[in-house]
N, C-alpha and C. Protein backbone atom coordinates (compact mmCIF):
# COMPACT_ATOMS: atom_id res chain seq x y z
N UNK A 1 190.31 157.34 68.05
CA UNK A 1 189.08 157.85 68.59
C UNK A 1 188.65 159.08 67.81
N UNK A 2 187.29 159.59 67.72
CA UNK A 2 187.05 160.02 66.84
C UNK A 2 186.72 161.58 67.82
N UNK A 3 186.52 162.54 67.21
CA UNK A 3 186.30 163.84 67.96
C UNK A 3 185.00 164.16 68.16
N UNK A 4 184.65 165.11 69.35
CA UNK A 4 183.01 164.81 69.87
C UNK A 4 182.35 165.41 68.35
N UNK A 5 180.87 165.13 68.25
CA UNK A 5 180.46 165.18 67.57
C UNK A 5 180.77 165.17 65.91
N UNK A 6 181.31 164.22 65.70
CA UNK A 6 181.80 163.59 64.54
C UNK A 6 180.44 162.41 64.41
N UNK A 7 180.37 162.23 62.72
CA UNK A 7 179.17 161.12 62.89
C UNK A 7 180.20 159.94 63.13
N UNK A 8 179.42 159.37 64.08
CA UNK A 8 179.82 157.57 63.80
C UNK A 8 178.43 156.71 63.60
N UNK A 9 178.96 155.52 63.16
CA UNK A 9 177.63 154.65 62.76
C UNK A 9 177.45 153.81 63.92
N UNK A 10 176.52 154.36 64.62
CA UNK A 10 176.37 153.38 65.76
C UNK A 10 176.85 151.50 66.04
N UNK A 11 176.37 151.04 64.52
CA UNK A 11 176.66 149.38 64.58
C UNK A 11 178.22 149.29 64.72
N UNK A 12 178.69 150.61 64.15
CA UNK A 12 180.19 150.04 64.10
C UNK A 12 181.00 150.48 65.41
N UNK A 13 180.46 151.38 66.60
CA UNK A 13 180.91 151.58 67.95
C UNK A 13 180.37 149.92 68.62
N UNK A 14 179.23 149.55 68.09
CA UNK A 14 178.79 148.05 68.68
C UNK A 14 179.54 146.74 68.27
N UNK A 15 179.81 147.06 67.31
CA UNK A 15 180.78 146.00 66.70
C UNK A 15 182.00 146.05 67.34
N UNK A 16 182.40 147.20 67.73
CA UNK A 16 184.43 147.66 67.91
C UNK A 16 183.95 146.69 69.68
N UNK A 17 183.03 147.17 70.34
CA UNK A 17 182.68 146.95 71.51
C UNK A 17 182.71 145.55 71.77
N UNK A 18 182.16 144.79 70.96
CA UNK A 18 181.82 143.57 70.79
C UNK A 18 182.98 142.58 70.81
N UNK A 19 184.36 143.36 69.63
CA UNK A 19 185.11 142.21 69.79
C UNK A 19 186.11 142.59 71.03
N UNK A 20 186.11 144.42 71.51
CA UNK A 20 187.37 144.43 72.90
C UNK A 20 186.30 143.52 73.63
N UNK A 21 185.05 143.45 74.06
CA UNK A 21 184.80 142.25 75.00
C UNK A 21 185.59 141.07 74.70
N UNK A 22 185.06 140.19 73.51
CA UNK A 22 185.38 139.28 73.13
C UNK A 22 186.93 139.07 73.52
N UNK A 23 187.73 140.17 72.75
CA UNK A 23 189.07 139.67 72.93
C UNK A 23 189.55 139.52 74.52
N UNK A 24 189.07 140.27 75.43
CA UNK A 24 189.73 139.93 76.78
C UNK A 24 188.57 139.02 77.36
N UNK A 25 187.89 138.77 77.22
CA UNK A 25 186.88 137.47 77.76
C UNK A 25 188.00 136.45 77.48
N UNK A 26 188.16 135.89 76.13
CA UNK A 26 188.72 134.75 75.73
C UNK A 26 190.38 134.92 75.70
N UNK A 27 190.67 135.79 75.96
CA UNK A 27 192.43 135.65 75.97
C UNK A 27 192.92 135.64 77.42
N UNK A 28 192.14 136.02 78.43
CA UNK A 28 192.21 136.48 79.88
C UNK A 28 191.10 135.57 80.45
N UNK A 29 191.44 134.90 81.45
CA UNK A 29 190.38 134.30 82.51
C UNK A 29 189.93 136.14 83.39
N UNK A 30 188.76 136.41 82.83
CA UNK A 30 187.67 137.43 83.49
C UNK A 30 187.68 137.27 84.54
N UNK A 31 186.65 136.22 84.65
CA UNK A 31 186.23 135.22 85.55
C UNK A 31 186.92 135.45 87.14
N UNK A 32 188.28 135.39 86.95
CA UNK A 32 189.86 135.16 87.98
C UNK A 32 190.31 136.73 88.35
N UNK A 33 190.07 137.34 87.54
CA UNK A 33 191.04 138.41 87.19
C UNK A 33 190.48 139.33 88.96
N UNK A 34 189.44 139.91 89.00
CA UNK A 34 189.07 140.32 90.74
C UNK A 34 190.05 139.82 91.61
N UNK A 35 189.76 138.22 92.10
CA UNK A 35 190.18 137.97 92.90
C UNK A 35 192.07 137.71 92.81
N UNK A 36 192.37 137.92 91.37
CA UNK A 36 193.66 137.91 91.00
C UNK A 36 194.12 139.14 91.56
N UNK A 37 193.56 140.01 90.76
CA UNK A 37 194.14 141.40 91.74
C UNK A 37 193.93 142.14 92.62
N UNK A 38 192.67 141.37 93.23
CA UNK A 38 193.17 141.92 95.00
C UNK A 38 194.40 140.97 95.73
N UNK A 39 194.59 139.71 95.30
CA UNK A 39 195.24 139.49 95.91
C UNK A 39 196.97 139.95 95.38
N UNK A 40 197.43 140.59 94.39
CA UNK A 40 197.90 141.25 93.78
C UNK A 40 198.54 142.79 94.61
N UNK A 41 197.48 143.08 94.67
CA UNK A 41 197.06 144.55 95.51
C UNK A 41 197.34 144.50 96.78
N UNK A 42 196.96 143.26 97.25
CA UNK A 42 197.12 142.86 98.74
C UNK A 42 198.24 142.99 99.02
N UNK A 43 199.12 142.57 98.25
CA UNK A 43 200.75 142.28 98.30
C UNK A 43 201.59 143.75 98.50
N UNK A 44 200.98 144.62 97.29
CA UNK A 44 201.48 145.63 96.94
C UNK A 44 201.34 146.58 98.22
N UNK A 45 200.23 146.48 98.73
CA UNK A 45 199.58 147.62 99.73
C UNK A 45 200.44 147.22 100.94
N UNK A 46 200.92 146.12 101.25
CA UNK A 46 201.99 146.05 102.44
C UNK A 46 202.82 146.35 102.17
N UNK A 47 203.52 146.76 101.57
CA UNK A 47 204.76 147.04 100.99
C UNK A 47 204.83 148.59 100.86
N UNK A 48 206.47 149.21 101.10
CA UNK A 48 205.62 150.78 101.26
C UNK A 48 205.46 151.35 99.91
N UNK A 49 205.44 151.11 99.03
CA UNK A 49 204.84 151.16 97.45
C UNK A 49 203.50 151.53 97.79
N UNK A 50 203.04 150.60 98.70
CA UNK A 50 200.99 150.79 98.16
C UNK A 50 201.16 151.87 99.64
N UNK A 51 201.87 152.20 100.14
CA UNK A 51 201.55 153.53 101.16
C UNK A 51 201.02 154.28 99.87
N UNK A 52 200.87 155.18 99.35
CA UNK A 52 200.44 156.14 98.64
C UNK A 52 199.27 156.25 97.68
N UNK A 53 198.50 157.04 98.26
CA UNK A 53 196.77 157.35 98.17
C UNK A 53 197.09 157.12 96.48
N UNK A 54 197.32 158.18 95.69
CA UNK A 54 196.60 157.65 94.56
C UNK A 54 196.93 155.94 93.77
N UNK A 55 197.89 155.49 94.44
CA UNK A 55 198.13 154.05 93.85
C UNK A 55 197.18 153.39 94.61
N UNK A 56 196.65 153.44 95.55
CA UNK A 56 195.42 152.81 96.38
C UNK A 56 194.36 152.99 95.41
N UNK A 57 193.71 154.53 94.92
CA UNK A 57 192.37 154.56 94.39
C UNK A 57 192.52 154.29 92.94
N UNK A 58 193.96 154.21 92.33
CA UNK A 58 194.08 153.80 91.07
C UNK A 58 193.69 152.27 91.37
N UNK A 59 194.46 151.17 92.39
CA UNK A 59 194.10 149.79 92.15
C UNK A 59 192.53 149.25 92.68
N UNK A 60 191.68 150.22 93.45
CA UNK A 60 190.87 150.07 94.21
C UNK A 60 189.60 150.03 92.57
N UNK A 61 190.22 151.18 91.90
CA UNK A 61 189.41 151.39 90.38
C UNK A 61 189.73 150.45 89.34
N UNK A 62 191.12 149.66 89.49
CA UNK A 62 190.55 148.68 88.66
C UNK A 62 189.95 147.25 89.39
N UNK A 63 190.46 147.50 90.30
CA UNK A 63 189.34 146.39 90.87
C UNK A 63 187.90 146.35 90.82
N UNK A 64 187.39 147.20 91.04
CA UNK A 64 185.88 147.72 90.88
C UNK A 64 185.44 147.37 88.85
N UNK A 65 186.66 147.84 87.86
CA UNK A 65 186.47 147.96 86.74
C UNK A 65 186.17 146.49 86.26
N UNK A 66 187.11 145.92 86.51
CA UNK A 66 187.34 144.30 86.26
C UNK A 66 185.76 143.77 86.90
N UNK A 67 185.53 143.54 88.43
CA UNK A 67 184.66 143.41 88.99
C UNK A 67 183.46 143.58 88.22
N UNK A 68 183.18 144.16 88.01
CA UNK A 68 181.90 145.26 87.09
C UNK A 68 181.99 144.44 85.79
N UNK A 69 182.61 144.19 84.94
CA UNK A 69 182.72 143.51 83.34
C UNK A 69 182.43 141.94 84.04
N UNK A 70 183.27 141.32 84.99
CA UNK A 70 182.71 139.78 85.40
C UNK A 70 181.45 139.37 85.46
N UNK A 71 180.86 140.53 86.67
CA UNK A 71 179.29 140.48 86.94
C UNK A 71 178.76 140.54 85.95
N UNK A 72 178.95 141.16 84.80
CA UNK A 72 177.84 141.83 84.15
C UNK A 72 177.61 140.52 82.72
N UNK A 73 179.07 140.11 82.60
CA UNK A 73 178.66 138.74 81.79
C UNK A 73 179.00 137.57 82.07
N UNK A 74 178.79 137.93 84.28
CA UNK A 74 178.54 136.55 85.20
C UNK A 74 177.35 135.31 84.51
N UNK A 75 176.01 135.81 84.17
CA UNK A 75 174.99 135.10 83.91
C UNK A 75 175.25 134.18 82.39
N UNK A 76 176.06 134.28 81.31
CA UNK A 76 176.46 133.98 80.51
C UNK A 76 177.60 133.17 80.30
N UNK A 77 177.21 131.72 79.29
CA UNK A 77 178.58 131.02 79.46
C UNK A 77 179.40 131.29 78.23
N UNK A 78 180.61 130.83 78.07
CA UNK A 78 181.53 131.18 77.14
C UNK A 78 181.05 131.12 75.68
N UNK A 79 180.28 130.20 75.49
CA UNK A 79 179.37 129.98 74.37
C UNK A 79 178.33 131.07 73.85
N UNK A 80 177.55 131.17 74.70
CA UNK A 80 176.60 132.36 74.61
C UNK A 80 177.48 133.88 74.39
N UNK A 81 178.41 134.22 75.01
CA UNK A 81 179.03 135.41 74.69
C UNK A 81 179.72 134.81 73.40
N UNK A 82 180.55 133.80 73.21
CA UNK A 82 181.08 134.13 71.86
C UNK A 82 179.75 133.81 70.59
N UNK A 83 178.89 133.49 70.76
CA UNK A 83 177.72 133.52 69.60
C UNK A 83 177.37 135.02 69.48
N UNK A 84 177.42 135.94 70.38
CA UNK A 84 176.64 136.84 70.60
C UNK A 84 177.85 138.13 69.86
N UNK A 85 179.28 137.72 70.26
CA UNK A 85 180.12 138.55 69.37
C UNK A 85 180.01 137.75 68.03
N UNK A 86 180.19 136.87 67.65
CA UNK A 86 180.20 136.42 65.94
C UNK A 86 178.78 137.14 65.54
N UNK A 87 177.98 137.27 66.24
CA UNK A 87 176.23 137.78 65.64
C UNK A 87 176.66 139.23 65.59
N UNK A 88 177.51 140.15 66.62
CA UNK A 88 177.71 141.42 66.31
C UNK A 88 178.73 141.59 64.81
N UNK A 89 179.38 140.73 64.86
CA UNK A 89 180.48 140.98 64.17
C UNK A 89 179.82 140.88 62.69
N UNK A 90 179.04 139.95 62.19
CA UNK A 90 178.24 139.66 61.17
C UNK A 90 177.14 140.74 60.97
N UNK A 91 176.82 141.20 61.70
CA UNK A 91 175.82 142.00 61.42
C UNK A 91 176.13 143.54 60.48
């Protein structure tokens, strides 16, 4: 990572962006991963492990995190996102 105000070339923060999507889209079911780890979480939180607040708002945040990346390239099929990283990547 680079230090604040250092130049970077914008295409190439879009590009780096392009393939961490890419790579956990296609190596990881996205898609699953929410309802994977609440029910995950579910497990954990009965157990007296998930008694303790910050392991709650740590798993509560990646749930929300995961959640948030699904939705957002819910409307898109596997095709369309990987055209759309080979078009970043080329560019």
């Amino acid at each position: 990572m680079q230090k604040e105000n250092e130049k970077t070339v914008e295409p190439d923060v879009m590009i780096a962006m392009a393939k961490f999507l890419s790579d956990i889209w296609f190596e990881v079911e996205v898609r699953k991963q929410p309802d994977d780890m609440s029910e995950i979480f579910d497990a954990i939180l009965a157990s007296e492990v998930g008694d303790y607040l910050d392991l709650r708002v740590k798993m509560i945040n990646c749930i929300r995190t995961v959640k948030t990346l699904a939705k957002a390239l819910e409307p898109f099929s596997d095709m369309e996102i990987k055209k759309a990283y080979q078009k970043a990547l080329s560019a």
